[in-house]
C-alpha atoms as a PDB file:
ATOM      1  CA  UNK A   1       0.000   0.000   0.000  1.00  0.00           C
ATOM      2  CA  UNK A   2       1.920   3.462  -1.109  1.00  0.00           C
ATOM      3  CA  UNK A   3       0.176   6.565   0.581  1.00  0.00           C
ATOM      4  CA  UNK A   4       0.830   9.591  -1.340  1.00  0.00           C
ATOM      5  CA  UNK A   5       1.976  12.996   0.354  1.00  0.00           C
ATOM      6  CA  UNK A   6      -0.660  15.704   0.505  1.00  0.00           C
ATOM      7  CA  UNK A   7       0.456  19.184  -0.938  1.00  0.00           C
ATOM      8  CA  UNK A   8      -0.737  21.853   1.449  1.00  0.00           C
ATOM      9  CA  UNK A   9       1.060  24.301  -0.253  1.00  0.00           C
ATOM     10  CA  UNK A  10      -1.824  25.693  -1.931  1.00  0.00           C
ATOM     11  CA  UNK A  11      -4.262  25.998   1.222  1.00  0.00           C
ATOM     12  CA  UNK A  12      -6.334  29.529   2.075  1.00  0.00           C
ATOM     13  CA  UNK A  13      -5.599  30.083   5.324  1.00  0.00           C
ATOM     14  CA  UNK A  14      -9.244  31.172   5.774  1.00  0.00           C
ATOM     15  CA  UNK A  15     -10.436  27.644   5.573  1.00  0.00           C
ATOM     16  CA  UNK A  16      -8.791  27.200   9.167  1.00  0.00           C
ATOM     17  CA  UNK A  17     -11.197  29.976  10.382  1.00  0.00           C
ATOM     18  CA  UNK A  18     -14.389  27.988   8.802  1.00  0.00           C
ATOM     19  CA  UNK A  19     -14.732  24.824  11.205  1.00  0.00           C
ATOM     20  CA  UNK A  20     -18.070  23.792   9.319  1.00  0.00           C
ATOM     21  CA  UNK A  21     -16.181  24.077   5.681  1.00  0.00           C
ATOM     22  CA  UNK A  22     -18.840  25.955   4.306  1.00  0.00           C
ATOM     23  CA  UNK A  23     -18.219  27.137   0.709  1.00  0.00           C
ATOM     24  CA  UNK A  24     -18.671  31.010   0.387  1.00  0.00           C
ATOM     25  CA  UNK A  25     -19.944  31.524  -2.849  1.00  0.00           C
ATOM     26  CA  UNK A  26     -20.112  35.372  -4.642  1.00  0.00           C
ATOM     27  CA  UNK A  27     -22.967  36.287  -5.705  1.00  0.00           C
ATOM     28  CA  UNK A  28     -21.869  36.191  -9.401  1.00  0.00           C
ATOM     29  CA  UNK A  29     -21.226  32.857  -8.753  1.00  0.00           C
ATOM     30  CA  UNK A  30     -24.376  31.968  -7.544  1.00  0.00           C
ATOM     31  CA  UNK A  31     -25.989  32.308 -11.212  1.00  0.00           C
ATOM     32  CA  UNK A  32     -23.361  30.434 -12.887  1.00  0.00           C
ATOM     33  CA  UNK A  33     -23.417  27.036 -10.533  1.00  0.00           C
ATOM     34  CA  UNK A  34     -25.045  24.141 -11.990  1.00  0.00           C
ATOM     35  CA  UNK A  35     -28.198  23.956  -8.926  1.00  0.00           C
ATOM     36  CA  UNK A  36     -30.530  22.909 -11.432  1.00  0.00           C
ATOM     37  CA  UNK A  37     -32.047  19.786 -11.763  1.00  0.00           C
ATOM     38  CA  UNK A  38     -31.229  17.268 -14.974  1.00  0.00           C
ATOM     39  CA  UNK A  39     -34.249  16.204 -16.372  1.00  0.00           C
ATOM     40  CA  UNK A  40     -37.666  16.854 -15.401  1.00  0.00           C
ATOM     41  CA  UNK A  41     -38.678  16.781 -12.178  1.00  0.00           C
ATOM     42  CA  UNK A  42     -41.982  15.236 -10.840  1.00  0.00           C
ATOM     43  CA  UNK A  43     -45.011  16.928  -9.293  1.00  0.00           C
ATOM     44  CA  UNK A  44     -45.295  17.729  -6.416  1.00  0.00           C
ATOM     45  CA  UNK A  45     -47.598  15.573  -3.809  1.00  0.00           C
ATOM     46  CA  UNK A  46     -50.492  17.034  -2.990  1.00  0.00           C
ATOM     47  CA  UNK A  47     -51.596  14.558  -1.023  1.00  0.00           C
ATOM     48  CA  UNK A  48     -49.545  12.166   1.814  1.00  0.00           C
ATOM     49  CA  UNK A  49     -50.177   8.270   2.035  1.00  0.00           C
ATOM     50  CA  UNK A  50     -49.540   5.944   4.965  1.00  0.00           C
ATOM     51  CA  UNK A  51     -49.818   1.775   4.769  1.00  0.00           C
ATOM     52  CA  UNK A  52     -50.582   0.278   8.272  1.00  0.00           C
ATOM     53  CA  UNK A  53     -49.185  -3.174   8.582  1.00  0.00           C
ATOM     54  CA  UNK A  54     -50.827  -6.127   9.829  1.00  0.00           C
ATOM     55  CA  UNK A  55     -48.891  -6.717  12.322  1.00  0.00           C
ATOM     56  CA  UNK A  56     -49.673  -3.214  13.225  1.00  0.00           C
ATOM     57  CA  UNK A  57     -53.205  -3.462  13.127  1.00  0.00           C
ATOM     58  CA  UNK A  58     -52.641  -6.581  15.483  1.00  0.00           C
ATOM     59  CA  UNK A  59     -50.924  -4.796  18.008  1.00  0.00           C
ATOM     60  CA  UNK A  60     -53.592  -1.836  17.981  1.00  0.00           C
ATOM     61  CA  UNK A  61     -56.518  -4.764  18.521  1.00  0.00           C
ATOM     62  CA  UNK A  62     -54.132  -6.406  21.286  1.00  0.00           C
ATOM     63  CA  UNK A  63     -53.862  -2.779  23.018  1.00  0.00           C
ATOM     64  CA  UNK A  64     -57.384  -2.187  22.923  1.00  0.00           C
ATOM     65  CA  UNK A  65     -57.779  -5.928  24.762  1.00  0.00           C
ATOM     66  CA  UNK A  66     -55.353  -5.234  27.289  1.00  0.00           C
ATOM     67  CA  UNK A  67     -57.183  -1.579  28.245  1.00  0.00           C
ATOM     68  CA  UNK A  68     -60.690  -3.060  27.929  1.00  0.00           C
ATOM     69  CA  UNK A  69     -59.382  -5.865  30.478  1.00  0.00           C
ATOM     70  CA  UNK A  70     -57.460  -3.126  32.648  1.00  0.00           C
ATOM     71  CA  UNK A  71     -60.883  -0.970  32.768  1.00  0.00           C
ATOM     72  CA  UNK A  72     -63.105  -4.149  33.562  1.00  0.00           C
ATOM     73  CA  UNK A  73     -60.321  -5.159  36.868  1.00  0.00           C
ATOM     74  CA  UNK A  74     -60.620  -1.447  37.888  1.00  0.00           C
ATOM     75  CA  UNK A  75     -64.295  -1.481  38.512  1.00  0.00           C
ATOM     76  CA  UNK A  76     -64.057  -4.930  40.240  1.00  0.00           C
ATOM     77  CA  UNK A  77     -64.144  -3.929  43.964  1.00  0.00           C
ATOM     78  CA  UNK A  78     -60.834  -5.106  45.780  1.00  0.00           C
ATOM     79  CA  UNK A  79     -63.006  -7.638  48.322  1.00  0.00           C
ATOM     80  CA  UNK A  80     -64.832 -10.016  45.992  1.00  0.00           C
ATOM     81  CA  UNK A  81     -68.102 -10.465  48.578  1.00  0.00           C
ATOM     82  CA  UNK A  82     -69.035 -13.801  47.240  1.00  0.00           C
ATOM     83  CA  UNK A  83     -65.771 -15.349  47.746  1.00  0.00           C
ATOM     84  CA  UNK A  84     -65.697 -13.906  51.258  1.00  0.00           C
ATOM     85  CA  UNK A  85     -69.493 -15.481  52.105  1.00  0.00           C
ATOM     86  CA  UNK A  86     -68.205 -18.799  50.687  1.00  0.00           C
ATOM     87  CA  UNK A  87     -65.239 -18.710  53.385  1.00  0.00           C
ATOM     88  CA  UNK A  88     -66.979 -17.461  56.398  1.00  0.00           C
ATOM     89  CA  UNK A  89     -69.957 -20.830  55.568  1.00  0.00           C
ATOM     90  CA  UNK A  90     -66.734 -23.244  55.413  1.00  0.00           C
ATOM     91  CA  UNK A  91     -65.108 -21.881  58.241  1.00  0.00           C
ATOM     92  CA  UNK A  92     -69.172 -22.216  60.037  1.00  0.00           C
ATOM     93  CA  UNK A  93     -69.243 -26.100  58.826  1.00  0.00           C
ATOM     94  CA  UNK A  94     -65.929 -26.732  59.666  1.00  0.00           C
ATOM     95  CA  UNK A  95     -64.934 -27.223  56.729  1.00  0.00           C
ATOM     96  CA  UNK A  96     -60.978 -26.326  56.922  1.00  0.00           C
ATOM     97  CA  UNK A  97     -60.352 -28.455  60.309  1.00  0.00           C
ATOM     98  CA  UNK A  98     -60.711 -31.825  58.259  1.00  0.00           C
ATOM     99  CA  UNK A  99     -57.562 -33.990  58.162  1.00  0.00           C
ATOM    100  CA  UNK A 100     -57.827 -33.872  54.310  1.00  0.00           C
ATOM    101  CA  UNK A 101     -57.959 -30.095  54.049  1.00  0.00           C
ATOM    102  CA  UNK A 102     -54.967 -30.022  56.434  1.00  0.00           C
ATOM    103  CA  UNK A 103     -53.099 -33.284  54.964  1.00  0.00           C
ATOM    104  CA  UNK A 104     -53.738 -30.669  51.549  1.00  0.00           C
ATOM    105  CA  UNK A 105     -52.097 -27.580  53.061  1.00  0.00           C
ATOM    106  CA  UNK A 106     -49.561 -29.204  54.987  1.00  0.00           C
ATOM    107  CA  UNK A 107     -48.573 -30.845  51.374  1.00  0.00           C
ATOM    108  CA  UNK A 108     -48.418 -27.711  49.794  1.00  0.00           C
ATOM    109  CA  UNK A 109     -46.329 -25.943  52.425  1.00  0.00           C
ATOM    110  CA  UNK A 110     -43.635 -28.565  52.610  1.00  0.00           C
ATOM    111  CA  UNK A 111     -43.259 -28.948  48.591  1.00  0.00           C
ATOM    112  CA  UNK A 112     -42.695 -24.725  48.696  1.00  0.00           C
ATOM    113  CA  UNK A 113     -39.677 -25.322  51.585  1.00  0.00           C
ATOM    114  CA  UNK A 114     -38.572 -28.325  49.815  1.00  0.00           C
ATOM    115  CA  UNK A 115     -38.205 -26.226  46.249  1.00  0.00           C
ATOM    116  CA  UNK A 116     -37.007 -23.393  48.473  1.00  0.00           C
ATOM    117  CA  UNK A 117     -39.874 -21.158  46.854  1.00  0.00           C
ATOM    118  CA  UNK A 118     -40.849 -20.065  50.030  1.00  0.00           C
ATOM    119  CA  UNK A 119     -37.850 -18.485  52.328  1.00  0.00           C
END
């Protein structure tokens, strides 16, 4: 690979003082550069044009799901009454001091400290 020398001898020195090197052009020399277009150019759009994709149109019915669900959960009260009656009649009957309820829990609890999912 040969790299040849650059000639600086024939630098402006005013090109140091543009940072951006922005070419200052006379106004004489604005009429004579070559700023117009080759060929004909088209017409302009008078009116825009956008595509939505599929997937895009997916994603805006998924979004409307997920807020519609959101909304629904927000006017759910926090204490679900009928889960709280079904309790208190269990706890009444004695429901939760059979040995198969407790044989169940006890179950449960010792495969969580087993798996270590619990501490």
């Amino acid at each position: 690979m040969t790299m040849n020398k650059l000639d600086n001898s024939g630098l402006n020195p005013s090109h140091l003082a543009d940072p951006y090197n922005v070419t200052r052009q006379r106004p004489q020399e604005l009429s004579t550069a070559s700023s117009e277009p080759k060929g004909p150019m088209p017409p302009p759009s008078t009116s825009d044009h956008a595509e939505i994709s599929v997937k895009g149109r997916e994603m805006v019915d998924l979004k409307q799901a997920v807020d519609t669900g959101r909304a629904a959960l927000e006017r759910e009260p926090e204490i679900r009454a009928d889960r709280v009656a079904e309790v208190r009649e269990r706890l009444a009957s004695g429901f939760y001091q059979s040995a198969e309820v407790r044989d169940r829990v006890a179950g449960r609890i010792s495969s969580l400290v087993l798996e270590g999912g619990l501490f």
